[in-house]
Protein backbone atom coordinates (compact mmCIF):
# COMPACT_ATOMS: atom_id res chain seq x y z
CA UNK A 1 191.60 88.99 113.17
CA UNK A 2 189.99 88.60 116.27
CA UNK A 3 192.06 88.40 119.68
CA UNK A 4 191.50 86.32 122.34
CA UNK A 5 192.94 86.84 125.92
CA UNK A 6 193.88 83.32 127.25
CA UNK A 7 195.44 84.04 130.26
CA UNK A 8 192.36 83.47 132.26
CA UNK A 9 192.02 80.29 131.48
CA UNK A 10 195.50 79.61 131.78
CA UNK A 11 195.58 81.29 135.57
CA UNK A 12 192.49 79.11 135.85
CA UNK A 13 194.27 75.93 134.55
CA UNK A 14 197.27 76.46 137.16
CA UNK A 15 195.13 76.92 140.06
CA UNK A 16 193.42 73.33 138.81
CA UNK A 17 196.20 71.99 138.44
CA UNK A 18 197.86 72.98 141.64
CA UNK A 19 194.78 71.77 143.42
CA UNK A 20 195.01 68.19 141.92
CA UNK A 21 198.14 68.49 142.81
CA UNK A 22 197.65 69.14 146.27
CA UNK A 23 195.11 66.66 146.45
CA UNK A 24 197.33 63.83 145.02
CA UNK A 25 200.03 64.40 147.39
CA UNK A 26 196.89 64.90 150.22
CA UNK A 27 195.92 61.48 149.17
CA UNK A 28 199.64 59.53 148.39
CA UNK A 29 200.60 61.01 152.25
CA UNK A 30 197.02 59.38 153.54
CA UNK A 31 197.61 56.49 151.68
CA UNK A 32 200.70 56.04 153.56
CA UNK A 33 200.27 56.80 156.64
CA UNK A 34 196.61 54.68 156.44
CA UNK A 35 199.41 51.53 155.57
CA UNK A 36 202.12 52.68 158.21
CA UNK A 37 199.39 52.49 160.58
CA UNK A 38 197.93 49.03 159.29
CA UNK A 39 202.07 47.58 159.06
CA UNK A 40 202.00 49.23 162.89
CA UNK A 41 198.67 47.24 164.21
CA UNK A 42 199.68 43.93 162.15
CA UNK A 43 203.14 44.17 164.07
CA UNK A 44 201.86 45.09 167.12
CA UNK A 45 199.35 41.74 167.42
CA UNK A 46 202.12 39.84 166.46
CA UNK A 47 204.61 40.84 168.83
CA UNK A 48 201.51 40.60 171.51
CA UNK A 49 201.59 36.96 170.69
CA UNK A 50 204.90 36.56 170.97
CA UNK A 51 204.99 37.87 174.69
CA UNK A 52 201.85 35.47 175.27
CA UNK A 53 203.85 32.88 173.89
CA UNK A 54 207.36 33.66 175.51
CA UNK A 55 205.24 34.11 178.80
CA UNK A 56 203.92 30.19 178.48
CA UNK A 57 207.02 29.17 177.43
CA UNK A 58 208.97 30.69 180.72
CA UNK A 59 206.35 29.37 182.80
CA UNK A 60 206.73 25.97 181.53
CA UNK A 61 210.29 26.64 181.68
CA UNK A 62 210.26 27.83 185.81
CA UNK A 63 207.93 24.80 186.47
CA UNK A 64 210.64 22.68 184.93
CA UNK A 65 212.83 24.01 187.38
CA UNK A 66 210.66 23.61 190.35
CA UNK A 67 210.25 20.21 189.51
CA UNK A 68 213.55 19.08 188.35
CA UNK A 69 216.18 21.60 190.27
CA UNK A 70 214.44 22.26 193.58
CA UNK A 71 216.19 24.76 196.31
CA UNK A 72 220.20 24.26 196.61
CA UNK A 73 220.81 22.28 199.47
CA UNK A 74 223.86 23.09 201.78
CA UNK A 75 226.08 20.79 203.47
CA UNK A 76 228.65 21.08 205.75
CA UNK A 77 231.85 19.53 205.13
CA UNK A 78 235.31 19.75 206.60
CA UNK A 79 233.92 23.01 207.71
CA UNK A 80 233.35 24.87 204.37
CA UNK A 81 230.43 24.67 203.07
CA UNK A 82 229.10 22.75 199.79
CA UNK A 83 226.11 23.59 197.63
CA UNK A 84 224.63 20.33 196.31
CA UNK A 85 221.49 20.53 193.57
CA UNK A 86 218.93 19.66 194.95
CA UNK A 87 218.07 17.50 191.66
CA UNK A 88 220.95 15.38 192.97
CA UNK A 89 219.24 15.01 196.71
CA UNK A 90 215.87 14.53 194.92
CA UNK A 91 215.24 11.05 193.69
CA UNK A 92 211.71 12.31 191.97
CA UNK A 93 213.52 14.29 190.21
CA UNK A 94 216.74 11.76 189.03
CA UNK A 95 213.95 8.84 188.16
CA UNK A 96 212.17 11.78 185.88
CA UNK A 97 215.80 12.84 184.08
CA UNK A 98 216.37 9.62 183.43
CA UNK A 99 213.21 7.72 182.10
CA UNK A 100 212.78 10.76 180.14
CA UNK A 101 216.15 9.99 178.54
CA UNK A 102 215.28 6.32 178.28
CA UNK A 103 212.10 7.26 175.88
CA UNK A 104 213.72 9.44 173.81
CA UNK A 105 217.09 7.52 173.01
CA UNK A 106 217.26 6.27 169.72
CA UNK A 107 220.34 4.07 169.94
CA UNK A 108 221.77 2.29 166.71
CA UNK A 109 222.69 -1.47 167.29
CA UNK A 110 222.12 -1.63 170.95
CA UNK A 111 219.42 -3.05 172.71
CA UNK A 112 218.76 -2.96 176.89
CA UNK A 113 216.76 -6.42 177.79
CA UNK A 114 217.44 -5.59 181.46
CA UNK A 115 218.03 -2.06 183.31
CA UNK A 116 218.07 -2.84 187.13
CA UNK A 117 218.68 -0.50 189.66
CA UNK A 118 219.92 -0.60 193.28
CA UNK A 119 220.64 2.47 195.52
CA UNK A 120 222.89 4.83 193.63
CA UNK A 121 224.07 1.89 191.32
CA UNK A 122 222.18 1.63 188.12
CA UNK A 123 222.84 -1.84 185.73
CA UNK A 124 222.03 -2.01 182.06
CA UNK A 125 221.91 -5.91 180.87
CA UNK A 126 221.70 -5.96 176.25
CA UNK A 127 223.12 -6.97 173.29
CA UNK A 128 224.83 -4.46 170.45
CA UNK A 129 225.45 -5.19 167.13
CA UNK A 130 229.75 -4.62 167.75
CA UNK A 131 231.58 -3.54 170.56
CA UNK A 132 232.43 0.21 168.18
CA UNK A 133 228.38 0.22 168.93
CA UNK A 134 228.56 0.39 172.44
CA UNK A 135 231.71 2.23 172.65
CA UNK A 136 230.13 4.97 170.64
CA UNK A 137 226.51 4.67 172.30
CA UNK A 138 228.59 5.67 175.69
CA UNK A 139 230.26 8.16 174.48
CA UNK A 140 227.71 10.06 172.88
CA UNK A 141 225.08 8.88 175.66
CA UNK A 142 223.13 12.30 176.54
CA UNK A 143 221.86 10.37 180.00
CA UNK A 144 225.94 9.64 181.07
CA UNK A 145 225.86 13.48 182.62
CA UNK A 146 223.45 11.79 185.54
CA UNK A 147 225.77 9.46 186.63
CA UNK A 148 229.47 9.65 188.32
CA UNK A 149 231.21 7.09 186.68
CA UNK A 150 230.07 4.21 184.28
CA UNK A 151 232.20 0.82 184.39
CA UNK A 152 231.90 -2.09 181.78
CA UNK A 153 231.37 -5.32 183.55
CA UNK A 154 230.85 -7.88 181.00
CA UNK A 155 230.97 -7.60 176.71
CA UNK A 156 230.87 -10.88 175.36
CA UNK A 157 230.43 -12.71 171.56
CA UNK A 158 227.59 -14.69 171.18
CA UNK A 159 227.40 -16.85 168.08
CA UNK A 160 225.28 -15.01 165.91
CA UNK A 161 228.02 -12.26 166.08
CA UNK A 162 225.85 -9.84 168.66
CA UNK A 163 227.99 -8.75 171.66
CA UNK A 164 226.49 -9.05 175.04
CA UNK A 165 227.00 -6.76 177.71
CA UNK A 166 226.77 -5.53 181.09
CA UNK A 167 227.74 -2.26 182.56
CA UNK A 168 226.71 -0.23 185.41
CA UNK A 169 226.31 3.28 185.96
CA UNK A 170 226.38 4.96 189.23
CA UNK A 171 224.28 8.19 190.47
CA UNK A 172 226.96 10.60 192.24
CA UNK A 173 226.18 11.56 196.00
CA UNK A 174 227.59 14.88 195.43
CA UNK A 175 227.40 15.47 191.70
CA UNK A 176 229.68 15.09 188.88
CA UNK A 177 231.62 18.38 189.61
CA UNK A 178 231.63 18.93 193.47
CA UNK A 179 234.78 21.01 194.75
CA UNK A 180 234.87 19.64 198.34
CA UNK A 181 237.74 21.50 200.67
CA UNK A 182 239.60 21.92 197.96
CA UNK A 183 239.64 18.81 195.75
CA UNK A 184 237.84 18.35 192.14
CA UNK A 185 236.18 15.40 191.92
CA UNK A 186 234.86 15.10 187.91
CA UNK A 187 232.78 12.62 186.08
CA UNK A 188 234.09 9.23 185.18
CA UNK A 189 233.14 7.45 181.32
């Protein structure tokens, strides 16, 4: 019988397979470091658009301001002094708020045929479907936090069942929630 020594090829076989070894975990730690780094640069551009984005958005948002809330004015009254926005001094400014508001309103069962205005006194002429209509237009009214106090002149039946209506809202000199020497004056509905 002849005898064969094997353990050369078996100390050979080790070191192989230690090396493939070596190179497969070489090659899994490349692999994921190669997609760390690709998650990394994906992540990166996207947060770089973000900050682009957030950067429009607050300049939009500061030229807003500027346009709408100008410098606080301050008045002197009673001797203490009161700061009044200047959105409030700014008529520019209140006609903006509020034909803004008129475009996007959506109201159910009401309809203005006449909004006139005069000084600080603003008067809304229409017809609703029911007086709940109106009631519940005013209430929920996102344009009633530009004006002091609103007062229903007129709501009327016609005879196809509509209601007719006239009520006026008035622009506060001060604002809706000036403290002035010591009293709180709030907004009216």
């Amino acid at each position: 019988m002849a005898t064969m020594n094997l353990l050369p090829w078996r100390e050979y076989e080790r070191v192989y397979q230690r090396k493939l070894l070596k190179r497969i975990l070489f090659i899994t730690c490349l692999l994921a470091l190669a997609s760390l780094l690709a998650i990394h640069v994906c992540l990166s551009r996207e947060e770089h658009r973000a900050r682009i984005r957030l950067a429009v958005i607050e300049d939009e948002l500061n030229k807003f301001r500027r346009d709408f809330f100008p410098v606080p004015h301050v008045i002197k009254s009673g001797g203490a002094a009161v700061t009044i926005p200047g959105l409030l001094l700014d008529q520019r400014g209140f006609n903006r708020l509020f034909f803004s508001g008129l475009g996007e309103m959506e109201p159910a069962g009401i309809c203005f045929m006449k909004i006139q205005r005069v000084n600080n006194v603003t008067r809304f002429q229409g017809q609703a479907d029911s007086s709940a209509d109106l009631t519940a237009f005013l209430l929920h009214w996102r344009m009633s936090g530009l004006f002091s106090e609103i007062h229903i002149n007129s709501l009327e039946q016609e005879r196809n069942g509509r209601m007719r209506f006239i009520f006026q809202a008035e622009k506060p000199a001060f604002g809706p929630h000036m403290n002035i020497t010591g009293m709180n004056y709030k907004k009216g509905v």
